[in-house]
C-alpha atoms as a PDB file:
ATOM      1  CA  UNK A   1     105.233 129.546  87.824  1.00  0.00           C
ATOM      2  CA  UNK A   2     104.321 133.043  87.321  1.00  0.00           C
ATOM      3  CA  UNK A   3     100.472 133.338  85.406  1.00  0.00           C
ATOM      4  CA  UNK A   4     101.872 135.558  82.776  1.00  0.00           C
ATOM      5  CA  UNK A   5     104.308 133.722  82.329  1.00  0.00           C
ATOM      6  CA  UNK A   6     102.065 130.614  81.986  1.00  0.00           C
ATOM      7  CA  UNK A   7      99.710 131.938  79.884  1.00  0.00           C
ATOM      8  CA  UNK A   8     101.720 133.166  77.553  1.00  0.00           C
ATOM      9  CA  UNK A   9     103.377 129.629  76.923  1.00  0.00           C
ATOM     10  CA  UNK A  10     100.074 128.083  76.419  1.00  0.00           C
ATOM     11  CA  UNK A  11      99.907 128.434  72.797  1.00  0.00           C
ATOM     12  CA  UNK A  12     103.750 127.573  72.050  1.00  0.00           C
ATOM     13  CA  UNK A  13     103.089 124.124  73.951  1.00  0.00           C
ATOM     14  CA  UNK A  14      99.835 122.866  72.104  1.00  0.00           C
ATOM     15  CA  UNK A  15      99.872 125.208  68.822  1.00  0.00           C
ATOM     16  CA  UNK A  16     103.629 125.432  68.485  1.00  0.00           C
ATOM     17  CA  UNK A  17     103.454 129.133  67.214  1.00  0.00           C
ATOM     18  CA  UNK A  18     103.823 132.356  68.927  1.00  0.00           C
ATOM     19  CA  UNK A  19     100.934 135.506  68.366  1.00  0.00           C
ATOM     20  CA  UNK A  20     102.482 138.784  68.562  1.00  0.00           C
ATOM     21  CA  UNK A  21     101.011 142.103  68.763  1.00  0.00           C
ATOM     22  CA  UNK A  22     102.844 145.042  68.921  1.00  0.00           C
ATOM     23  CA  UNK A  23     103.756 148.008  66.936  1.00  0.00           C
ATOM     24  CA  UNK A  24     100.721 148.467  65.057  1.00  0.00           C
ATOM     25  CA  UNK A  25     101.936 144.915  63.662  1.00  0.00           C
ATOM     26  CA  UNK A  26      99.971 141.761  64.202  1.00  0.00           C
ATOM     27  CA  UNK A  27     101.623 138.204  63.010  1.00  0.00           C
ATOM     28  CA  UNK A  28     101.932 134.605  63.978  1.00  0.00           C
ATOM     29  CA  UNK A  29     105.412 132.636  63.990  1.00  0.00           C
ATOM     30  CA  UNK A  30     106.628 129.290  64.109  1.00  0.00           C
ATOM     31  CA  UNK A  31     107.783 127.936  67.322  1.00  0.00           C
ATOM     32  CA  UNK A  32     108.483 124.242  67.172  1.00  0.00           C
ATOM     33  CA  UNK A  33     110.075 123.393  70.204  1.00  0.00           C
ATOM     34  CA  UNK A  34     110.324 120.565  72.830  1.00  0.00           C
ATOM     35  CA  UNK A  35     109.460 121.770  76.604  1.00  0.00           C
ATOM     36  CA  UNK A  36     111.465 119.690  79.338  1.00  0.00           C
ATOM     37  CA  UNK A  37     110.873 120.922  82.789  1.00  0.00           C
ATOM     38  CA  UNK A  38     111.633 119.818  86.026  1.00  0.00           C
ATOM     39  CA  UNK A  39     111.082 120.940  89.274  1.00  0.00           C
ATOM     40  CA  UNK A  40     110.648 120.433  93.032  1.00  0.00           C
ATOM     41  CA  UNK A  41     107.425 119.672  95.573  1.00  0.00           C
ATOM     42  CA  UNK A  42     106.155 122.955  96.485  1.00  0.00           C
ATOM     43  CA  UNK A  43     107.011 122.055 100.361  1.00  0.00           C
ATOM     44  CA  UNK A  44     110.706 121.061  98.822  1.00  0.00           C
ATOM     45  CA  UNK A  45     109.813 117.431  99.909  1.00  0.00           C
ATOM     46  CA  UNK A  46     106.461 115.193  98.781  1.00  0.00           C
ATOM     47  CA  UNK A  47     104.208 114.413 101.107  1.00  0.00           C
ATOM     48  CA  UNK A  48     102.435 111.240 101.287  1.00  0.00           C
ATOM     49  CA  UNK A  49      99.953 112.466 103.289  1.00  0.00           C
ATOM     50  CA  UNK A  50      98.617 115.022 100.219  1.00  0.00           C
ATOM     51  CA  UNK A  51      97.482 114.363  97.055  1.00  0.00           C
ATOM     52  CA  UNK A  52      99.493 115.237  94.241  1.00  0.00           C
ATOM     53  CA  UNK A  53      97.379 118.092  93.684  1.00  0.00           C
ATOM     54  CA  UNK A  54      98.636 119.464  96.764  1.00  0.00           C
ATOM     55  CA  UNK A  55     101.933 118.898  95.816  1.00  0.00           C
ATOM     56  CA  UNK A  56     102.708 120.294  92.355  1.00  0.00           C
ATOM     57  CA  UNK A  57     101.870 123.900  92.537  1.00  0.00           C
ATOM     58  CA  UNK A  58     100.687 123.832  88.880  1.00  0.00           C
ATOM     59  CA  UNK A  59      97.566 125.034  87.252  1.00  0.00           C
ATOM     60  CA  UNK A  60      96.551 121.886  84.904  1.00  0.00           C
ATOM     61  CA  UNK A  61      95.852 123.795  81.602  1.00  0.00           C
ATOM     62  CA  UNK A  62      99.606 123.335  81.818  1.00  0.00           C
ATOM     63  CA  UNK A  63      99.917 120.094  82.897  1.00  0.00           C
ATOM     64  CA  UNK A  64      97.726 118.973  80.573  1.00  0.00           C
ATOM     65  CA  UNK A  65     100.223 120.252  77.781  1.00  0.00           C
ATOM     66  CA  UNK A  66     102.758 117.582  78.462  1.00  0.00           C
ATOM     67  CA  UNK A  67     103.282 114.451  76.576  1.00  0.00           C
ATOM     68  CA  UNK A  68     104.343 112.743  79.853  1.00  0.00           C
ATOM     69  CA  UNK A  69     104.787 113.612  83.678  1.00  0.00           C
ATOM     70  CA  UNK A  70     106.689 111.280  85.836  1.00  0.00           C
ATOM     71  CA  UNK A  71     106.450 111.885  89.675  1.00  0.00           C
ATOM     72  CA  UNK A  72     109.898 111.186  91.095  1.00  0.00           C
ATOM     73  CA  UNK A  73     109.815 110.106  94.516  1.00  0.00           C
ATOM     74  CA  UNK A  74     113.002 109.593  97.090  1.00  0.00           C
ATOM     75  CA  UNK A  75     111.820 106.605  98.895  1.00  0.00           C
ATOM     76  CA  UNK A  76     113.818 105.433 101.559  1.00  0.00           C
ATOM     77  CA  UNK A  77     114.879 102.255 101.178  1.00  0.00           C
ATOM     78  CA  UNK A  78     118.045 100.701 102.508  1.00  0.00           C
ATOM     79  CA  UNK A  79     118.518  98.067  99.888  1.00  0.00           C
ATOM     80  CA  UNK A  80     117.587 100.931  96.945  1.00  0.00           C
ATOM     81  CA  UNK A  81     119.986 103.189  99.097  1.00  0.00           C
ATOM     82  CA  UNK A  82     122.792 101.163  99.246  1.00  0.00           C
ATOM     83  CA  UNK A  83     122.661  99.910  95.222  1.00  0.00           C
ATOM     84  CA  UNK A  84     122.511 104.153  94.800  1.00  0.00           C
ATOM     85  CA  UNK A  85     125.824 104.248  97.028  1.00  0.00           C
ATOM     86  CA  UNK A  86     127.779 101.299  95.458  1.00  0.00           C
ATOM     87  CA  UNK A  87     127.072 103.008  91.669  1.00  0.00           C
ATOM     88  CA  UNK A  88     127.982 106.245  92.386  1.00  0.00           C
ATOM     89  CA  UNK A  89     131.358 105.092  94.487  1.00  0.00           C
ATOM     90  CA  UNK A  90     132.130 102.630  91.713  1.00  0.00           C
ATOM     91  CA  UNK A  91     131.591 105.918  89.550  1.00  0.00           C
ATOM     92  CA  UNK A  92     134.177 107.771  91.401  1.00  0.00           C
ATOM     93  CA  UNK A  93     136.748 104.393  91.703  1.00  0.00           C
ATOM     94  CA  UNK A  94     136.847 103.148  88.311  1.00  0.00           C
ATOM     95  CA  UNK A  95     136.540 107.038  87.017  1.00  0.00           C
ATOM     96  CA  UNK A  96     140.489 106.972  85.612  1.00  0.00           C
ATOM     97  CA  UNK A  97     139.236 103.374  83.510  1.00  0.00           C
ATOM     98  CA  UNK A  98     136.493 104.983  82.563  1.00  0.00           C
ATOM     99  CA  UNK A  99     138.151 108.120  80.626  1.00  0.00           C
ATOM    100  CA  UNK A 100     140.122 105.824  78.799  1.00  0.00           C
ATOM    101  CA  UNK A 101     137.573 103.351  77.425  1.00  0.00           C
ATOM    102  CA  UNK A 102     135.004 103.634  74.815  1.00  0.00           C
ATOM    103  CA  UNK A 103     132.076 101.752  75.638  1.00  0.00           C
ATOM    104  CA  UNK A 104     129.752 103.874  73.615  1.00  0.00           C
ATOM    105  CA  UNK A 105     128.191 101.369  70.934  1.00  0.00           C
ATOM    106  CA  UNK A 106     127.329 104.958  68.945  1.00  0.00           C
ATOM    107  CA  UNK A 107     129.502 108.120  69.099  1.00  0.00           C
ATOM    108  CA  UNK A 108     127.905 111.492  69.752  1.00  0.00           C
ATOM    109  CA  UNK A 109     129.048 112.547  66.096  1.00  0.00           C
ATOM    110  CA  UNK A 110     127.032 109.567  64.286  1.00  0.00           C
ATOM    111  CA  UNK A 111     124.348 109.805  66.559  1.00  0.00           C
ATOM    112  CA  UNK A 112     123.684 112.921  65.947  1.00  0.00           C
ATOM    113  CA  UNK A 113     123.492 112.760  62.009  1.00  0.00           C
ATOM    114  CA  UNK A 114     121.163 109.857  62.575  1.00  0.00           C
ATOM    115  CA  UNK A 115     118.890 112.045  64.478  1.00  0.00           C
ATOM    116  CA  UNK A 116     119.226 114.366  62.153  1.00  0.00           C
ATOM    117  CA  UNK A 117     118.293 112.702  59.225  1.00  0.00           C
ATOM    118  CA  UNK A 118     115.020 110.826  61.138  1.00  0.00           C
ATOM    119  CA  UNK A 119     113.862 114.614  61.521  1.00  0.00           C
ATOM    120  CA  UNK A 120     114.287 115.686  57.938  1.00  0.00           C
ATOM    121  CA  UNK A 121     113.270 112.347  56.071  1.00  0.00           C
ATOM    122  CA  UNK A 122     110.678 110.393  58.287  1.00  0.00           C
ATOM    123  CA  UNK A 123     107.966 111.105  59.002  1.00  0.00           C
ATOM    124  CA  UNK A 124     105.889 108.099  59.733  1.00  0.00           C
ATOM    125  CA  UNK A 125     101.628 108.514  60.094  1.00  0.00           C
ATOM    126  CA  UNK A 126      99.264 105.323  62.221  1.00  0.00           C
ATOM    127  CA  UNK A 127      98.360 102.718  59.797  1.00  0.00           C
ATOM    128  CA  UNK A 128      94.736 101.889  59.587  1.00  0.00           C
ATOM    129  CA  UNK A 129      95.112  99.077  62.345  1.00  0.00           C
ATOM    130  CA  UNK A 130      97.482 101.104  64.652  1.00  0.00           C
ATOM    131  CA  UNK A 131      94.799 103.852  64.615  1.00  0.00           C
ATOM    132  CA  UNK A 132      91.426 101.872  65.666  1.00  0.00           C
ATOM    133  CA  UNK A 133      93.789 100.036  68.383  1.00  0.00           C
ATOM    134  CA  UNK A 134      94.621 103.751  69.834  1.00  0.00           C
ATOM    135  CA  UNK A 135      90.596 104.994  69.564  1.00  0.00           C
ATOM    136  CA  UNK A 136      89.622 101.969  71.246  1.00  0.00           C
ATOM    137  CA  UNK A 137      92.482 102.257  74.006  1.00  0.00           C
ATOM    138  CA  UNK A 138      92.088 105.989  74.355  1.00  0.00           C
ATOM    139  CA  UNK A 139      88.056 105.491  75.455  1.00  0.00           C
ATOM    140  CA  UNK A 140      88.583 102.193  77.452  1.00  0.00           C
ATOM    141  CA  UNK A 141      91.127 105.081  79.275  1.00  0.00           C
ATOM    142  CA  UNK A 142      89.003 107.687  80.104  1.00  0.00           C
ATOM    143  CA  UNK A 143      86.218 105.044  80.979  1.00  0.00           C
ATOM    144  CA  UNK A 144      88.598 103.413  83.869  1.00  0.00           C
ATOM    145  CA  UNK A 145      89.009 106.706  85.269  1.00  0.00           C
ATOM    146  CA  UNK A 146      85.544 108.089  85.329  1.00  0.00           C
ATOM    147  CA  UNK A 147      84.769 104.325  86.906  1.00  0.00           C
ATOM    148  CA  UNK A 148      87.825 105.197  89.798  1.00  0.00           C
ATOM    149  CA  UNK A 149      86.825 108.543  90.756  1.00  0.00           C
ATOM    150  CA  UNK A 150      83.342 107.546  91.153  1.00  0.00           C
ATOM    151  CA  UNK A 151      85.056 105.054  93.653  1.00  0.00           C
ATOM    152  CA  UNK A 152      86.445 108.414  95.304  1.00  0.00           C
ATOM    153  CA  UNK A 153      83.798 111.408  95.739  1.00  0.00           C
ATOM    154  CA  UNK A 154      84.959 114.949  95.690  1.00  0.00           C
ATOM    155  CA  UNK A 155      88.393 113.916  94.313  1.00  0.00           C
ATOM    156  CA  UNK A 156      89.847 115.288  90.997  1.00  0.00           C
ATOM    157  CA  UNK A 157      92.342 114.229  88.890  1.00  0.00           C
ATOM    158  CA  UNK A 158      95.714 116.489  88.307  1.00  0.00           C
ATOM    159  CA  UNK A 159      95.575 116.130  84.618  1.00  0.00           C
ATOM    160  CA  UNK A 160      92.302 115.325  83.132  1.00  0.00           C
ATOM    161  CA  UNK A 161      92.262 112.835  80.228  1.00  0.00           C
ATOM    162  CA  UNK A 162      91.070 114.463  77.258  1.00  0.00           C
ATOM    163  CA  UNK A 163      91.706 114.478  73.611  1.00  0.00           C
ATOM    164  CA  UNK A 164      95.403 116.521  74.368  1.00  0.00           C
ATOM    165  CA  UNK A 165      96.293 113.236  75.619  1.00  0.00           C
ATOM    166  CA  UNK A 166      95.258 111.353  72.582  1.00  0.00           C
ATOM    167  CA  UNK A 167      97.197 113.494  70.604  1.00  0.00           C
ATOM    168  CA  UNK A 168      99.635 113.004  72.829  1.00  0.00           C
ATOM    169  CA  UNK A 169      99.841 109.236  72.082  1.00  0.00           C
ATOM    170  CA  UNK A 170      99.847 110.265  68.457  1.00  0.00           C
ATOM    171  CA  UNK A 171     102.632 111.829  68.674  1.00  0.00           C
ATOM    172  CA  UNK A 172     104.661 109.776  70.925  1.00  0.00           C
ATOM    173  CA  UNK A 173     103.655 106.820  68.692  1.00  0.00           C
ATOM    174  CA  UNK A 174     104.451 108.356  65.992  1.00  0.00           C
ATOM    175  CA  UNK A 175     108.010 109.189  67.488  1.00  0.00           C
ATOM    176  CA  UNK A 176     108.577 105.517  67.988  1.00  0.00           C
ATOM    177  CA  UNK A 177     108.226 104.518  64.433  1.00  0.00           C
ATOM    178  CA  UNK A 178     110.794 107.792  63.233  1.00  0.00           C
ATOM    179  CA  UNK A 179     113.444 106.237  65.706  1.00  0.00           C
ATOM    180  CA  UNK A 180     113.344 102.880  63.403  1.00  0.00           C
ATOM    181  CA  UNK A 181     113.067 104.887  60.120  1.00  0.00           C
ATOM    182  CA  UNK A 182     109.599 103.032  59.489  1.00  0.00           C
ATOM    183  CA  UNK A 183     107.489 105.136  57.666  1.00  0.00           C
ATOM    184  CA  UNK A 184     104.054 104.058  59.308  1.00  0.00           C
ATOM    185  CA  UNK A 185     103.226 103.664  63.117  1.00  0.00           C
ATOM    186  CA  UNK A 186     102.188 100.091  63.768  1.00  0.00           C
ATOM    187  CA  UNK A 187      99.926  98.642  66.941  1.00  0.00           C
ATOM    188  CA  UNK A 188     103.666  97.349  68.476  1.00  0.00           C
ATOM    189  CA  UNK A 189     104.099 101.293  68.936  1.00  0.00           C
ATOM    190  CA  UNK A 190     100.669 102.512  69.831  1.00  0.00           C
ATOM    191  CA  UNK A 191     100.959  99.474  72.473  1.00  0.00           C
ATOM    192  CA  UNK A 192     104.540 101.097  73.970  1.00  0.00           C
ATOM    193  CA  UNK A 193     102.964 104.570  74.244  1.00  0.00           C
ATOM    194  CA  UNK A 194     100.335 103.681  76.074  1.00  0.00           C
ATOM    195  CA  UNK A 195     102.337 101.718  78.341  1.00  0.00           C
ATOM    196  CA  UNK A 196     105.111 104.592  78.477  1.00  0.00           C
ATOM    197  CA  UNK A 197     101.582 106.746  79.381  1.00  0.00           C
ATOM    198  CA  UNK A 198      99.906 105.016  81.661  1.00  0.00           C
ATOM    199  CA  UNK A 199     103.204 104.551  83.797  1.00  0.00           C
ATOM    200  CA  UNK A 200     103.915 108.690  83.424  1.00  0.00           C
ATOM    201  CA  UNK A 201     100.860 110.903  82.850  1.00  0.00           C
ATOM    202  CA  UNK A 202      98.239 108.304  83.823  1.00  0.00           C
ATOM    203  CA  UNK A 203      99.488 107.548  87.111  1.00  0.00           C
ATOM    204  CA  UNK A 204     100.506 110.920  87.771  1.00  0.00           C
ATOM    205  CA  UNK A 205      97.011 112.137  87.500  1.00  0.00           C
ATOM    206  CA  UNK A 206      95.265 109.681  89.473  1.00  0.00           C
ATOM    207  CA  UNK A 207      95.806 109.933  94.042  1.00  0.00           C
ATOM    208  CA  UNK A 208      98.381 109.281  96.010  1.00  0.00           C
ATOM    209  CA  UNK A 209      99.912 105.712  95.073  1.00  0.00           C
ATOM    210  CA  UNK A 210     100.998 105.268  98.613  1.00  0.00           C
ATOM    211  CA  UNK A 211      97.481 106.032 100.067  1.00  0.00           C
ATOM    212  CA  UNK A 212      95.839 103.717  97.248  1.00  0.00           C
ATOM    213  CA  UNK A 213      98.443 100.921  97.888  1.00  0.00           C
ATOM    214  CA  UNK A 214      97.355 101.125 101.617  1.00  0.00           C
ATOM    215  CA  UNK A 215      93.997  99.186 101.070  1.00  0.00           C
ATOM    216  CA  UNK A 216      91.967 102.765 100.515  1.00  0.00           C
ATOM    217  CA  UNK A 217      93.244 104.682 103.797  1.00  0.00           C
ATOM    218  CA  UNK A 218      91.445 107.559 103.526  1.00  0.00           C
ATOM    219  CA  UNK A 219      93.975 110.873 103.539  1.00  0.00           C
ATOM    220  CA  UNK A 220      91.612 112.237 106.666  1.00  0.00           C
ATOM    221  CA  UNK A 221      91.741 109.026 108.395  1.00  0.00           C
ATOM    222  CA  UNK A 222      95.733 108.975 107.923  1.00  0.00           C
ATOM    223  CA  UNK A 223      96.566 112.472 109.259  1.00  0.00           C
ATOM    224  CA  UNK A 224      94.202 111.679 112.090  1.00  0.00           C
ATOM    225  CA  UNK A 225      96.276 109.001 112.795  1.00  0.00           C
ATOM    226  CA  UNK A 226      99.158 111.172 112.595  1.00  0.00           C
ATOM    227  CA  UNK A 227      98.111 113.410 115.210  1.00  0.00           C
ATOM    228  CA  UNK A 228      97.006 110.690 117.799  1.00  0.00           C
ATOM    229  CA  UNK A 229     100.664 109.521 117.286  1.00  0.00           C
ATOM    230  CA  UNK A 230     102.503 112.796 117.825  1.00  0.00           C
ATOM    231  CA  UNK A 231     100.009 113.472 121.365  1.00  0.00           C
ATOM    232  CA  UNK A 232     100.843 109.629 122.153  1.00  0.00           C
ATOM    233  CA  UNK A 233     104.977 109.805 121.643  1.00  0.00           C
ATOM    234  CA  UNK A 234     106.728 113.220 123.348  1.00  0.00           C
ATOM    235  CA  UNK A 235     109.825 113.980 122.009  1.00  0.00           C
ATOM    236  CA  UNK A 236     112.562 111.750 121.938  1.00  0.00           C
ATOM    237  CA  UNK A 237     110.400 108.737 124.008  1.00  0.00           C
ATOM    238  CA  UNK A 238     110.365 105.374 122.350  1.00  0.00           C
ATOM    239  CA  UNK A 239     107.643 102.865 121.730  1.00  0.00           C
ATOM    240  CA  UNK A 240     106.581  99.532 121.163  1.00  0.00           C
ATOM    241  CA  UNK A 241     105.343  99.156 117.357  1.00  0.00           C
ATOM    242  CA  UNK A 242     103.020  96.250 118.160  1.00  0.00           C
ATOM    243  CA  UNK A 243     101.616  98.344 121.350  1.00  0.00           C
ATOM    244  CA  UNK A 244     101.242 100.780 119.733  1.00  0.00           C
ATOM    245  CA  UNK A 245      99.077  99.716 117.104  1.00  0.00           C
ATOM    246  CA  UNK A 246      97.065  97.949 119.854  1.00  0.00           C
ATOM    247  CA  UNK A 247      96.509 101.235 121.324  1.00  0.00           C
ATOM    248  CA  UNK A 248      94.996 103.095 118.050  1.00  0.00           C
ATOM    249  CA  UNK A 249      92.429 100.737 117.831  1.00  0.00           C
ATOM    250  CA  UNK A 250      90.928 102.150 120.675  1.00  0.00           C
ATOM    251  CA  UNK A 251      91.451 105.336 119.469  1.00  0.00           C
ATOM    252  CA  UNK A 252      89.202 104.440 116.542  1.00  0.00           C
ATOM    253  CA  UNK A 253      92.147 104.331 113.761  1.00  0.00           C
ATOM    254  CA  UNK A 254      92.072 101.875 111.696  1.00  0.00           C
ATOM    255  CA  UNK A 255      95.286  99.380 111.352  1.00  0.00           C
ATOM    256  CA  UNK A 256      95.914 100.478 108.119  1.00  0.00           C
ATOM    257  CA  UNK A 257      95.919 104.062 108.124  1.00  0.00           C
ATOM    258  CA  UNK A 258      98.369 103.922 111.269  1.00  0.00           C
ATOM    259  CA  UNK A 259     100.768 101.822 109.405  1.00  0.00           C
ATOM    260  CA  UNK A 260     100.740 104.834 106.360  1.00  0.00           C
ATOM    261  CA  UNK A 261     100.617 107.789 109.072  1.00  0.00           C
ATOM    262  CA  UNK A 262     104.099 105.615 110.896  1.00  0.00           C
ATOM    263  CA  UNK A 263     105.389 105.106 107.097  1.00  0.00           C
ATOM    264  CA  UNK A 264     105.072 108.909 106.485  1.00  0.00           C
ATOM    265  CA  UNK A 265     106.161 109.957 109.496  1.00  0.00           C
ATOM    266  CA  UNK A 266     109.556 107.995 108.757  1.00  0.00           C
ATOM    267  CA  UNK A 267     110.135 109.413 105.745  1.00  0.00           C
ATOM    268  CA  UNK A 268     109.847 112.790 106.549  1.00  0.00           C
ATOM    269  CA  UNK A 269     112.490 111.903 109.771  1.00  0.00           C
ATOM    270  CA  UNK A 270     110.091 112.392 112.855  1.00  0.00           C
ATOM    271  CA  UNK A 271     110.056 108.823 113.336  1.00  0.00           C
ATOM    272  CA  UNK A 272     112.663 106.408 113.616  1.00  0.00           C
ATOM    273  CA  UNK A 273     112.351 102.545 112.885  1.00  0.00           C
ATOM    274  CA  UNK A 274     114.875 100.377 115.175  1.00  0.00           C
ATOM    275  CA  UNK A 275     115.309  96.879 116.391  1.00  0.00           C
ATOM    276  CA  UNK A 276     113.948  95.820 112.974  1.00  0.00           C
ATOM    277  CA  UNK A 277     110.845  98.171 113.192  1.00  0.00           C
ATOM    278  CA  UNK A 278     109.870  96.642 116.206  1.00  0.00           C
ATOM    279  CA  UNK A 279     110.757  99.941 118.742  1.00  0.00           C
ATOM    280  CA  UNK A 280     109.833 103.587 117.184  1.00  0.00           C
ATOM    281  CA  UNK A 281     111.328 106.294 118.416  1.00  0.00           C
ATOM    282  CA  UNK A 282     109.704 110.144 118.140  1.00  0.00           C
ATOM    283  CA  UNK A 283     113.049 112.278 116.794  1.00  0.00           C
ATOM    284  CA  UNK A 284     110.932 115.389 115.947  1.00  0.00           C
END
């Protein structure tokens, strides 16, 4: 994203309003908007082997301006693959059925005056409760992560947890309680937008999951790995797993970060798995 461009949405995003200067003719105007963006790893595919940082090519005065970030990851799995494949055929086969049946339990039409309606005539605040639960969540928060990145010297998260996020929860909170035309927020909704956060923003501004799930591999230690495997395996040569992991012991690589330097290689196609992921073969 462009820094002029960036900048100048800064204040539309957190202030909703828009400063203009021009003409001789200085004003301020209303800009209540919702952002939705999307958009693709900055090497067009994520790498496990970075951290997110490295990843999303954003600046996180930006970041920090979303309600929620999901990371969305295409894992290879053949079970996950194959559920993908049977949906999207059944899609296409039972398309013709489909047309003809309404299985909608609310039409656009009547959903639309209902959203309508929550926007002009609710607008629900925290009740008393609702609001000490979200305080005391909101610090316990930002006290887990200053405890994990002690854990992890000279690491950063993407988005930092500060009082944007709170609001934030406010808001999303808040949101929850207009959907059921309530007119306060109660600690049942505080207690779904934290969970909606911590499973979007929270864990998108913490490392890698895939290095973390690999009992603390260190990134270094991984791509190390990585490289002992490319010198070890030419180009189309094969490879027995277990031998191979017997090897990189004596290479000094630990068992662990072998497995996620094998599990990344896969994924980005340079390794291939056969025989039941007993025989690896080098593809590129």
């Amino acid at each position: 994203m462009k820094e002029n461009d960036r900048v100048a949405i800064h204040e539309a995003m957190e202030q909703q309003t828009i400063s203009i200067a021009k003409a001789g003719i200085t004003t301020v105007l209303n800009s209540r908007a919702s952002f939705l963006a999307a958009a693709n790893p900055i090497f067009g595919r994520y790498d496990d082997l970075k951290g997110v940082d490295e990843n999303i090519d954003l600046m996180t005065t930006i970041l920090s301006r979303f309600d929620c970030i999901f990371i969305v990851r295409d894992v290879r799995d053949p079970v996950k693959d194959k559920s993908i494949a049977r949906h999207v055929l059944s899609v296409h086969i039972n398309a013709a059925m489909a047309d003809g049946a309404q299985t909608a339990e609310i039409d656009a039409p009547t959903l639309k005056k209902f959203v309508g309606y929550c926007r002009e005539r609710c607008a629900p605040r925290l009740n008393d409760a609702a609001a000490a639960l979200l305080s005391d969540q909101y610090v316990h928060i930002r006290s887990r992560v200053r405890e994990s990145l002690k854990d992890r010297p000279g690491e950063s998260q993407v988005v930092p947890i500060t009082i944007r996020q709170l609001e934030a929860l406010v808001r999303i909170s808040e949101s929850l309680a207009k959907m059921r035309l309530s007119a306060e927020a109660t600690e049942a909704d505080v207690n779904e937008a934290i969970r909606l956060f911590k499973t979007s923003t929270l864990a998108a501004s913490q490392s890698n999951p895939m290095l973390m799930a690999a009992g603390g591999a260190a990134t270094e230690e991984v791509r190390r790995a990585e490289d002992w495997i490319k010198r070890r395996m030419g180009l189309r040569t094969t490879v027995n797993a277990k031998k191979l992991m017997e090897e990189s012991q004596s290479q000094g690589c630990s068992d662990e970060a072998v497995k996620r330097a094998i599990a990344a290689m896969v994924m980005r196609s340079e390794l291939q798995e056969m025989n039941g992921k007993k025989i690896l073969k080098r593809v590129k």
